[in-house]
C-alpha atoms as a PDB file:
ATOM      1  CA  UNK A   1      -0.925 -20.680  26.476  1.00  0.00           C
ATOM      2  CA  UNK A   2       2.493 -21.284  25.183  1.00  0.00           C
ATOM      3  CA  UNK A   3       1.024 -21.065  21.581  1.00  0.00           C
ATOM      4  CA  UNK A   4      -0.716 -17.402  22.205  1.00  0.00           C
ATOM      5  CA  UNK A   5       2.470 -15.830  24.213  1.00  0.00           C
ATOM      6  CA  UNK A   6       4.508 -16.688  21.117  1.00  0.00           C
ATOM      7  CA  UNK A   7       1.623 -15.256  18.665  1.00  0.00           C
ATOM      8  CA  UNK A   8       2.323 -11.674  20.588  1.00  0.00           C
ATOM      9  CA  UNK A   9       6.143 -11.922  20.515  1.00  0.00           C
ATOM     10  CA  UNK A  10       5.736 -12.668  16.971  1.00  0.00           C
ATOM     11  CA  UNK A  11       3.742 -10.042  15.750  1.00  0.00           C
ATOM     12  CA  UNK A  12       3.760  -7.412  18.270  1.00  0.00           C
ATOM     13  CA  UNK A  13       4.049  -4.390  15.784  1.00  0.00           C
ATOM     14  CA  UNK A  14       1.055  -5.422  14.513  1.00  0.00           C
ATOM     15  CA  UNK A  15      -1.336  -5.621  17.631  1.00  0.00           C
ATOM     16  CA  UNK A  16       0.055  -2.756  18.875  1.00  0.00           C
ATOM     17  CA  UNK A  17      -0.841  -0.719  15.311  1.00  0.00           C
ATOM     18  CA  UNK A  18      -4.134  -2.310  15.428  1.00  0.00           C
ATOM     19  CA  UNK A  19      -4.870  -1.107  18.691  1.00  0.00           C
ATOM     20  CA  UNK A  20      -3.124   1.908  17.670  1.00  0.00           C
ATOM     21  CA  UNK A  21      -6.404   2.007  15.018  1.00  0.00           C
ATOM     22  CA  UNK A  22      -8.879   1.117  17.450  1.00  0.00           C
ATOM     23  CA  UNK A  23      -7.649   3.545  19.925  1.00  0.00           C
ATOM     24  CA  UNK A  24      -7.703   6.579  16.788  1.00  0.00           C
ATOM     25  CA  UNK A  25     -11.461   5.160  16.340  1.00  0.00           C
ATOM     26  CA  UNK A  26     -12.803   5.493  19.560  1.00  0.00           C
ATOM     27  CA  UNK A  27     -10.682   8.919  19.891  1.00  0.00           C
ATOM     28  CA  UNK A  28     -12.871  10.543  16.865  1.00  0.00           C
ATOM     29  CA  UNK A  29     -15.894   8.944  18.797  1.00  0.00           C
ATOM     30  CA  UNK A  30     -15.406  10.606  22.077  1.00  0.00           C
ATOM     31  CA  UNK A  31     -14.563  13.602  20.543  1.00  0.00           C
ATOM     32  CA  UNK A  32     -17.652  13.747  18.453  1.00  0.00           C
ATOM     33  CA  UNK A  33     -19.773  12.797  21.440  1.00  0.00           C
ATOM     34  CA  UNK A  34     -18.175  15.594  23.463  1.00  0.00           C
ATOM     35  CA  UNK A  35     -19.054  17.997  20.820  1.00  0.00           C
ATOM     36  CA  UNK A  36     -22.460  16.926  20.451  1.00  0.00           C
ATOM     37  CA  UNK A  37     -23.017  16.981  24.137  1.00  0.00           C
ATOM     38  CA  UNK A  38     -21.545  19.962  24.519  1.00  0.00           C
ATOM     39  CA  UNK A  39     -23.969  21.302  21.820  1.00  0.00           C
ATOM     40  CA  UNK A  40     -27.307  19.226  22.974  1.00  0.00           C
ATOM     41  CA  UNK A  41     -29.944  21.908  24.100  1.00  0.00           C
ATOM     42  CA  UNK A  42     -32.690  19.188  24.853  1.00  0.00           C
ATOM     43  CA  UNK A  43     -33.197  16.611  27.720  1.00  0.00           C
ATOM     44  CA  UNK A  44     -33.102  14.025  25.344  1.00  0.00           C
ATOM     45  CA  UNK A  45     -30.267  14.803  23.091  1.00  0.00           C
ATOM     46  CA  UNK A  46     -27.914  15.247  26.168  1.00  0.00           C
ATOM     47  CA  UNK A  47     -28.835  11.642  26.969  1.00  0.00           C
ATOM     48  CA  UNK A  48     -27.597  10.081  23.633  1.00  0.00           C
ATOM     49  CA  UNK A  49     -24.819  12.620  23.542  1.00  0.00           C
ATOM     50  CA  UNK A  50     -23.863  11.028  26.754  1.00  0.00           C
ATOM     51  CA  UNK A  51     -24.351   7.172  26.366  1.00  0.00           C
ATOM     52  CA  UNK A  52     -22.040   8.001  22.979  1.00  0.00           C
ATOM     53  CA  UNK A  53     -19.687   9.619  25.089  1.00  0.00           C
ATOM     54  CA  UNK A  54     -19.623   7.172  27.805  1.00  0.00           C
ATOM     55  CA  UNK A  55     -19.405   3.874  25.187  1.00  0.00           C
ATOM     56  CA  UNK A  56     -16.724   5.873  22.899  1.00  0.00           C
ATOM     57  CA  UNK A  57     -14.655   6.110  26.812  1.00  0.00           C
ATOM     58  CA  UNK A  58     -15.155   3.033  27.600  1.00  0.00           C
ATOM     59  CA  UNK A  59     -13.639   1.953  23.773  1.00  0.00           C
ATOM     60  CA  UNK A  60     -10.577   4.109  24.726  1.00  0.00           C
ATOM     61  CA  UNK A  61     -10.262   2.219  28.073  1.00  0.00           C
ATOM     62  CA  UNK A  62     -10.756  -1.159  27.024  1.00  0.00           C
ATOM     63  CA  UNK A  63      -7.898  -0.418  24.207  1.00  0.00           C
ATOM     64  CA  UNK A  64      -5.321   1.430  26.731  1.00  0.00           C
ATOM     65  CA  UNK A  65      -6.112  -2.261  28.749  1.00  0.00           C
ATOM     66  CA  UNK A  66      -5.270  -4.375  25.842  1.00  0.00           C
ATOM     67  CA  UNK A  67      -1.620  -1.732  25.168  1.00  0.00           C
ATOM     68  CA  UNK A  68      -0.471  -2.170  28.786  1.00  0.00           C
ATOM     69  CA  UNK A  69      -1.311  -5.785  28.574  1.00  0.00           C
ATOM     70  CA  UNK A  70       0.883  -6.616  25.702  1.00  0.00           C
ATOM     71  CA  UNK A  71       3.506  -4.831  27.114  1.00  0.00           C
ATOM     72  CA  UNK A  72       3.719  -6.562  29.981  1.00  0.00           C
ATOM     73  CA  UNK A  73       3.346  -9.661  28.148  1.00  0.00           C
ATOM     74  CA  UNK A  74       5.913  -9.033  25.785  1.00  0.00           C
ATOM     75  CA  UNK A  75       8.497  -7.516  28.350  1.00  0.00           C
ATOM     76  CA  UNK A  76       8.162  -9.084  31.471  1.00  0.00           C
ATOM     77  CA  UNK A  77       5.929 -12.802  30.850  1.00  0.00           C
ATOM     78  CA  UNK A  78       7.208 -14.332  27.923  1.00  0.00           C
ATOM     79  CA  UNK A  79      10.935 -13.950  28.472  1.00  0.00           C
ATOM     80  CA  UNK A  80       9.872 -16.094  31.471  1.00  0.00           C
ATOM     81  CA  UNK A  81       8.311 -19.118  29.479  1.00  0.00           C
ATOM     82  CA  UNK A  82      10.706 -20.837  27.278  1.00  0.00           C
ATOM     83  CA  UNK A  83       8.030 -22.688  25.137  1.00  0.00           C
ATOM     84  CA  UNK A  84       6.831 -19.278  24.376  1.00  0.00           C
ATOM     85  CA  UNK A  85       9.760 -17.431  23.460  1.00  0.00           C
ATOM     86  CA  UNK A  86      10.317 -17.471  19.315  1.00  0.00           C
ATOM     87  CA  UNK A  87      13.115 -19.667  17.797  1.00  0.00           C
ATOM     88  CA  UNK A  88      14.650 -18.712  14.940  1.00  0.00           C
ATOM     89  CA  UNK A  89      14.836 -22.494  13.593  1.00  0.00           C
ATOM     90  CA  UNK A  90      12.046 -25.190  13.078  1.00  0.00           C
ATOM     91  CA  UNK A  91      11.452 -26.373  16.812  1.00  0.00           C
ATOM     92  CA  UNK A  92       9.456 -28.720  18.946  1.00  0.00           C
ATOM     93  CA  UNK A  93       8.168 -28.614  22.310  1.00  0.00           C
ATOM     94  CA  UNK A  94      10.821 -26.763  24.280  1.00  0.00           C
ATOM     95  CA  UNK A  95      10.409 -29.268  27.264  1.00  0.00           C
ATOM     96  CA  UNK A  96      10.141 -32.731  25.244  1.00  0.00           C
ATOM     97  CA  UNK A  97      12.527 -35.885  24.903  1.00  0.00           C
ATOM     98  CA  UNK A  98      13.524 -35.456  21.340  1.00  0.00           C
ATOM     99  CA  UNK A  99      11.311 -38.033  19.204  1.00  0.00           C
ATOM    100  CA  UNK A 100      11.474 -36.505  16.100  1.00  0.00           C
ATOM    101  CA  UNK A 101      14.316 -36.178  13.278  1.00  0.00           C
ATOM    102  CA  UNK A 102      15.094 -34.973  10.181  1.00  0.00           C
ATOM    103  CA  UNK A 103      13.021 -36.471   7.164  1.00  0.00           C
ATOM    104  CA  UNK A 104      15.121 -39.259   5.236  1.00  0.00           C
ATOM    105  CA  UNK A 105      17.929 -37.775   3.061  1.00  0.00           C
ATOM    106  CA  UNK A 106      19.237 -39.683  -0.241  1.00  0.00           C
ATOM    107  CA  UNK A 107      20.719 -42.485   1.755  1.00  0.00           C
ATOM    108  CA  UNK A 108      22.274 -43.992  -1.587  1.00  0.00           C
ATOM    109  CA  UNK A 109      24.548 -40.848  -1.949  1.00  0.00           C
ATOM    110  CA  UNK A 110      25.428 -40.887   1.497  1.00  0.00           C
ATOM    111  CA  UNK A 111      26.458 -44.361   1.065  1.00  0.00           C
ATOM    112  CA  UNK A 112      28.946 -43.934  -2.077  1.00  0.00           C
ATOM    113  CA  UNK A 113      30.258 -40.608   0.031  1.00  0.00           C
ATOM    114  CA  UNK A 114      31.424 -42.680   2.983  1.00  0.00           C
ATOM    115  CA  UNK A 115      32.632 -45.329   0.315  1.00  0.00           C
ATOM    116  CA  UNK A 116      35.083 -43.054  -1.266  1.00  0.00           C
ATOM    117  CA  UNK A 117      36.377 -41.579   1.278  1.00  0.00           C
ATOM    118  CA  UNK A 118      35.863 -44.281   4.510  1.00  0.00           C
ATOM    119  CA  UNK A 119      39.164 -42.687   6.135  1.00  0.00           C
ATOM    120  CA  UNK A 120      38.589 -38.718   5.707  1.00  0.00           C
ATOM    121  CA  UNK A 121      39.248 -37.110   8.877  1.00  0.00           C
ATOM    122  CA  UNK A 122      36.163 -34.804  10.523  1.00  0.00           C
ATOM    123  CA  UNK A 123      36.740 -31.369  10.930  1.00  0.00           C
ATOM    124  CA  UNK A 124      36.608 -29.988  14.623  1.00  0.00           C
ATOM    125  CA  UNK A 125      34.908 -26.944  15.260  1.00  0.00           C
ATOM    126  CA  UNK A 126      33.252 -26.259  18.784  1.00  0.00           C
ATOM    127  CA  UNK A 127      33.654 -22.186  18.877  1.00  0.00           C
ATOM    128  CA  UNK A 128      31.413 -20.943  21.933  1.00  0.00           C
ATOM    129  CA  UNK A 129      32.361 -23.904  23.941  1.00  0.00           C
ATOM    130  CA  UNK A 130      33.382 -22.977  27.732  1.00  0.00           C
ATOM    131  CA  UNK A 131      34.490 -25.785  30.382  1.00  0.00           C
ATOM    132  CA  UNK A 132      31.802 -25.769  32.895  1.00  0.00           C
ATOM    133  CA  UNK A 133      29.156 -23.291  31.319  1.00  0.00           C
ATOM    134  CA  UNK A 134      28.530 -24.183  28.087  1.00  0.00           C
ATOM    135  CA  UNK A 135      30.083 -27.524  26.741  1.00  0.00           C
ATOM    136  CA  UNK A 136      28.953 -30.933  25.220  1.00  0.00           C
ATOM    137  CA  UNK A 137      31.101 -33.661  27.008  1.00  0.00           C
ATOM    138  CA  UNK A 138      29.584 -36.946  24.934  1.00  0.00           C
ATOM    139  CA  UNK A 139      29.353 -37.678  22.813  1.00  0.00           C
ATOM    140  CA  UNK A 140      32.963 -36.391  21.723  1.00  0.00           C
ATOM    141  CA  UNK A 141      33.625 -34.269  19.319  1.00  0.00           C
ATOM    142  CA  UNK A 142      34.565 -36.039  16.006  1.00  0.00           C
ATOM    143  CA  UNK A 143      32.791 -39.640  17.759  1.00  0.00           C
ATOM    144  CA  UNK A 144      30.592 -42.017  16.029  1.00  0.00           C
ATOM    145  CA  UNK A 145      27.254 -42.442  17.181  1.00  0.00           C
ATOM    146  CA  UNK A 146      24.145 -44.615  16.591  1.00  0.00           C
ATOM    147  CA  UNK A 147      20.976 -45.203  18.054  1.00  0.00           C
ATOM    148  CA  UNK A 148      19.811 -43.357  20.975  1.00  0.00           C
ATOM    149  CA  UNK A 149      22.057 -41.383  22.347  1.00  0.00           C
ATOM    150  CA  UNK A 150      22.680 -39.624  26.159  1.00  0.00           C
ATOM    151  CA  UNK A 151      24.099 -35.990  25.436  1.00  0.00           C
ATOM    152  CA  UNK A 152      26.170 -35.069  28.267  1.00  0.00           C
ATOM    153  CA  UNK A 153      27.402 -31.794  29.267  1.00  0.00           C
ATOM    154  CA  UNK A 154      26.747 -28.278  31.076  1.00  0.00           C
ATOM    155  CA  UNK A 155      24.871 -25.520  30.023  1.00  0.00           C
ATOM    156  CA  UNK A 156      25.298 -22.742  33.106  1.00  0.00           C
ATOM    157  CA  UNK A 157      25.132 -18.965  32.236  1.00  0.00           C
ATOM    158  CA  UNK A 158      24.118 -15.479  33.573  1.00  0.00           C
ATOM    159  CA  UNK A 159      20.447 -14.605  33.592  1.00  0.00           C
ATOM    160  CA  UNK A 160      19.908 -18.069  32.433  1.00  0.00           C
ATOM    161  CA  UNK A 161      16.998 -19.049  30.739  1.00  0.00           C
ATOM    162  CA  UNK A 162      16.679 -22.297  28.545  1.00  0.00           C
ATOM    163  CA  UNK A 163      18.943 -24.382  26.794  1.00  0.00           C
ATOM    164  CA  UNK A 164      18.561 -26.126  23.558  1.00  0.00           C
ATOM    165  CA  UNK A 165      20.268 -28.588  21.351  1.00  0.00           C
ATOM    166  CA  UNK A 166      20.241 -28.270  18.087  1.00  0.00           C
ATOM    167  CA  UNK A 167      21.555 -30.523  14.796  1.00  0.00           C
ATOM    168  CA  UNK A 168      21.858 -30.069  11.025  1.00  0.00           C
ATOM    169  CA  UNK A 169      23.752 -31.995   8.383  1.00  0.00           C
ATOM    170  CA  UNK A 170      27.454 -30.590   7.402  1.00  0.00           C
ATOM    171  CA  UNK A 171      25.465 -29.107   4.232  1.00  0.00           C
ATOM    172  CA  UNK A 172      22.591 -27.599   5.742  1.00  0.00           C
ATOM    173  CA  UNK A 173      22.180 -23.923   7.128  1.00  0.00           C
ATOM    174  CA  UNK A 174      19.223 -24.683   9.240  1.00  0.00           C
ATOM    175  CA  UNK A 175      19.208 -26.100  12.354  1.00  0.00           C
ATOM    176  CA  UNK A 176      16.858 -28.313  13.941  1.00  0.00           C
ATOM    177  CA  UNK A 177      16.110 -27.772  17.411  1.00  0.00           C
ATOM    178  CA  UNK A 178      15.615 -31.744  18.824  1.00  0.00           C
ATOM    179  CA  UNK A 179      15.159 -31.115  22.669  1.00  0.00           C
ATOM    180  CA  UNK A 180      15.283 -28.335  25.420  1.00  0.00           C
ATOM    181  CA  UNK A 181      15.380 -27.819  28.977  1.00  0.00           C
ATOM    182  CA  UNK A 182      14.656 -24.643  31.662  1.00  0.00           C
ATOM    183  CA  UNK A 183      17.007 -25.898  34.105  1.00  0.00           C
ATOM    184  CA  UNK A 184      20.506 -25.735  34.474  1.00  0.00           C
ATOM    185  CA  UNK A 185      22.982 -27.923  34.060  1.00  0.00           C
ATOM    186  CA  UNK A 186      26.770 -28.815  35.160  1.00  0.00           C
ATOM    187  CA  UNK A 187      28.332 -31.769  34.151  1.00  0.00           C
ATOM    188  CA  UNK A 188      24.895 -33.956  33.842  1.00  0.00           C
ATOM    189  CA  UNK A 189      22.409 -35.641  31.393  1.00  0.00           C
ATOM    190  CA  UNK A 190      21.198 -32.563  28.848  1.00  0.00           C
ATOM    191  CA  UNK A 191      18.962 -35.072  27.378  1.00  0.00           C
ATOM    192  CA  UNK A 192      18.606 -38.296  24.301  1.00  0.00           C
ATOM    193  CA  UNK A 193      18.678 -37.785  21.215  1.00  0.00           C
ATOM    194  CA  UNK A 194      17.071 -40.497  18.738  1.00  0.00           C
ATOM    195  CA  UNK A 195      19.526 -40.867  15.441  1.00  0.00           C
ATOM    196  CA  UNK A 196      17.830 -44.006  14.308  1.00  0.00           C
ATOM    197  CA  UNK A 197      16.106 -42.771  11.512  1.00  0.00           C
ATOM    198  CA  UNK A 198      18.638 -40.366  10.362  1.00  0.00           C
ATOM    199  CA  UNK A 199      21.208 -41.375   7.547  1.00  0.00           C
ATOM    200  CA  UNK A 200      24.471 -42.096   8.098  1.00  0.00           C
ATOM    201  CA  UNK A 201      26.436 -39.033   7.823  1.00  0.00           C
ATOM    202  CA  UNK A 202      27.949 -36.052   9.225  1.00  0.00           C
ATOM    203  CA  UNK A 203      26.008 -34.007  11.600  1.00  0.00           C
ATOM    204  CA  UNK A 204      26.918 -30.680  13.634  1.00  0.00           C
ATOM    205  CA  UNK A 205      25.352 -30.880  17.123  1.00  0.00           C
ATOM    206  CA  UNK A 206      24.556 -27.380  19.021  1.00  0.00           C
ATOM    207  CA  UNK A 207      24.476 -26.292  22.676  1.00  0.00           C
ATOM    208  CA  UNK A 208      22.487 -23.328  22.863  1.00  0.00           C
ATOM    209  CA  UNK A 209      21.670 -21.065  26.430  1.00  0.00           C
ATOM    210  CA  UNK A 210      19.034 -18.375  25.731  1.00  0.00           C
ATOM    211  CA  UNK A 211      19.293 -15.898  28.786  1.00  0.00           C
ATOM    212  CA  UNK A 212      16.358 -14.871  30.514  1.00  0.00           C
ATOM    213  CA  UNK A 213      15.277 -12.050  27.895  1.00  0.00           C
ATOM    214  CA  UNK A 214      15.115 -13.934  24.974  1.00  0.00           C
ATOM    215  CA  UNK A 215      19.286 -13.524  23.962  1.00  0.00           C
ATOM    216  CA  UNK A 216      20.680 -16.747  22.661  1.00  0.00           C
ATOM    217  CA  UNK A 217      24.235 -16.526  23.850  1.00  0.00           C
ATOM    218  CA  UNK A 218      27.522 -18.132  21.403  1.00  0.00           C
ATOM    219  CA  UNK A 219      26.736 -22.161  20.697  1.00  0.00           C
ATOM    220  CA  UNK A 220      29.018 -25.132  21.052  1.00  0.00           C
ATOM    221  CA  UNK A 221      29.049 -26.993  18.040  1.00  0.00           C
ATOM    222  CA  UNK A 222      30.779 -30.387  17.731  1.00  0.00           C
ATOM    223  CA  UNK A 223      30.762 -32.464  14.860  1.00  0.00           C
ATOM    224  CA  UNK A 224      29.730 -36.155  14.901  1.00  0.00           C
ATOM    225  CA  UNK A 225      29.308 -38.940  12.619  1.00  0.00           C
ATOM    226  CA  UNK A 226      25.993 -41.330  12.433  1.00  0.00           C
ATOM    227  CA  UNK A 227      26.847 -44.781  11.391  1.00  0.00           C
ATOM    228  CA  UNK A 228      23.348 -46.616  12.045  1.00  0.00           C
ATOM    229  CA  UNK A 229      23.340 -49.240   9.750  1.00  0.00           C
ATOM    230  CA  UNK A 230      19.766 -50.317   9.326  1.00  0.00           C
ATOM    231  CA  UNK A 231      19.242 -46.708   7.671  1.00  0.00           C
ATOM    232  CA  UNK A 232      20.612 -47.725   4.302  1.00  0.00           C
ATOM    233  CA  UNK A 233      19.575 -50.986   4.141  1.00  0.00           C
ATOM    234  CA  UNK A 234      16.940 -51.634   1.093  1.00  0.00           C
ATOM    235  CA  UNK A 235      12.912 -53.215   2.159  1.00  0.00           C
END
């Protein structure tokens, strides 16, 4: 269901102008048929004038029924359903335990970068971040991290809809959404995130809310650093 209220969203221009072509079809039909009826002098041709007429009406019907139910769709249902609402980054199920990560990076590189610089101070940056509505409270900002790990934190807001949590490398300009969640939160659990398989390395970590109509409000970012060993080591 999820799957089919996010193929509207997607492309809703384009059912709506092929309705808008179905509807023009069936138009031209009707119209014919009303001439022809109008025009039919014999028993017989009134009869097929009027099955045409009534078919061609019942076209313009069924497409009016497929308009208003997009709209409503559109407006009113998916803004509702957070698995069908449209991300603008590579996502998984909006409701899952985060299971999946980002395919292995060049773990050798990574390596020699930590190696020359093994005491370079990580930038802070958490813009968007509000005490008590939208924050990430652990891991802390700058922190090293391995394994699975409990993010902790609230995500309250106006008209709220969904949250999401999101990650990228320092290098990267897409993010990765790696679990989600339709109910609020203040000061509690947001969810785990698995960073076993990821290389070692720097990593931005995002608390997004998306209100109720499909608006992602300002993120939290904090940075972190992933220090699981048994990423670089060699089979």
């Amino acid at each position: 269901m999820d799957e089919l209220l996010r193929f509207l969203r997607m492309y809703e221009i384009g059912v709506y102008l092929v309705l808008g072509l179905g509807g023009c079809f069936f138009l031209r039909k009707f119209i014919l048929a009303w001439q022809e009826l109008r025009d039919a002098a014999f028993g017989m041709e009134r009869e097929s004038a009027q099955y045409k007429l009534n078919r061609s009406a019942s076209g313009l019907v069924m497409v009016l029924f497929f308009v208003m139910a997009e709209f409503v769709l559109v407006s009113f249902i998916v803004p509702s359903v957070p698995g069908a609402s449209p991300l603008l980054t590579p996502t998984l199920d909006l409701l899952a335990t985060s299971t999946t990560t980002l395919a292995a990076q060049d773990t050798s590189a990574s390596a020699e970068n930590q190696a020359a610089s093994p005491t370079q101070p990580m930038a802070t940056t958490n813009p968007g971040c509000m005490a008590g509505q939208i924050e990430i409270t652990e891991p802390l900002d700058g922190s090293e991290i391995s394994g699975i790990v409990e993010i902790k934190g609230s995500a309250v807001a106006q008209d709220f809809g969904f949250y999401k949590l999101e990650m990228k490398t320092i290098d990267q300009t897409e993010w990765l959404t790696i679990l989600a969640g339709n109910e609020t939160k203040q000061a509690a659990s947001l969810g785990s995130w698995n960073t076993s398989l990821l290389s070692p390395g720097d990593y931005n970590l995002s608390l997004v809310i998306v209100d109720n109509k499909g608006q992602s409000l300002p993120s939290c970012v904090i940075k972190v650093r992933v220090v699981n060993a048994s990423a670089t080591e060699q089979p």
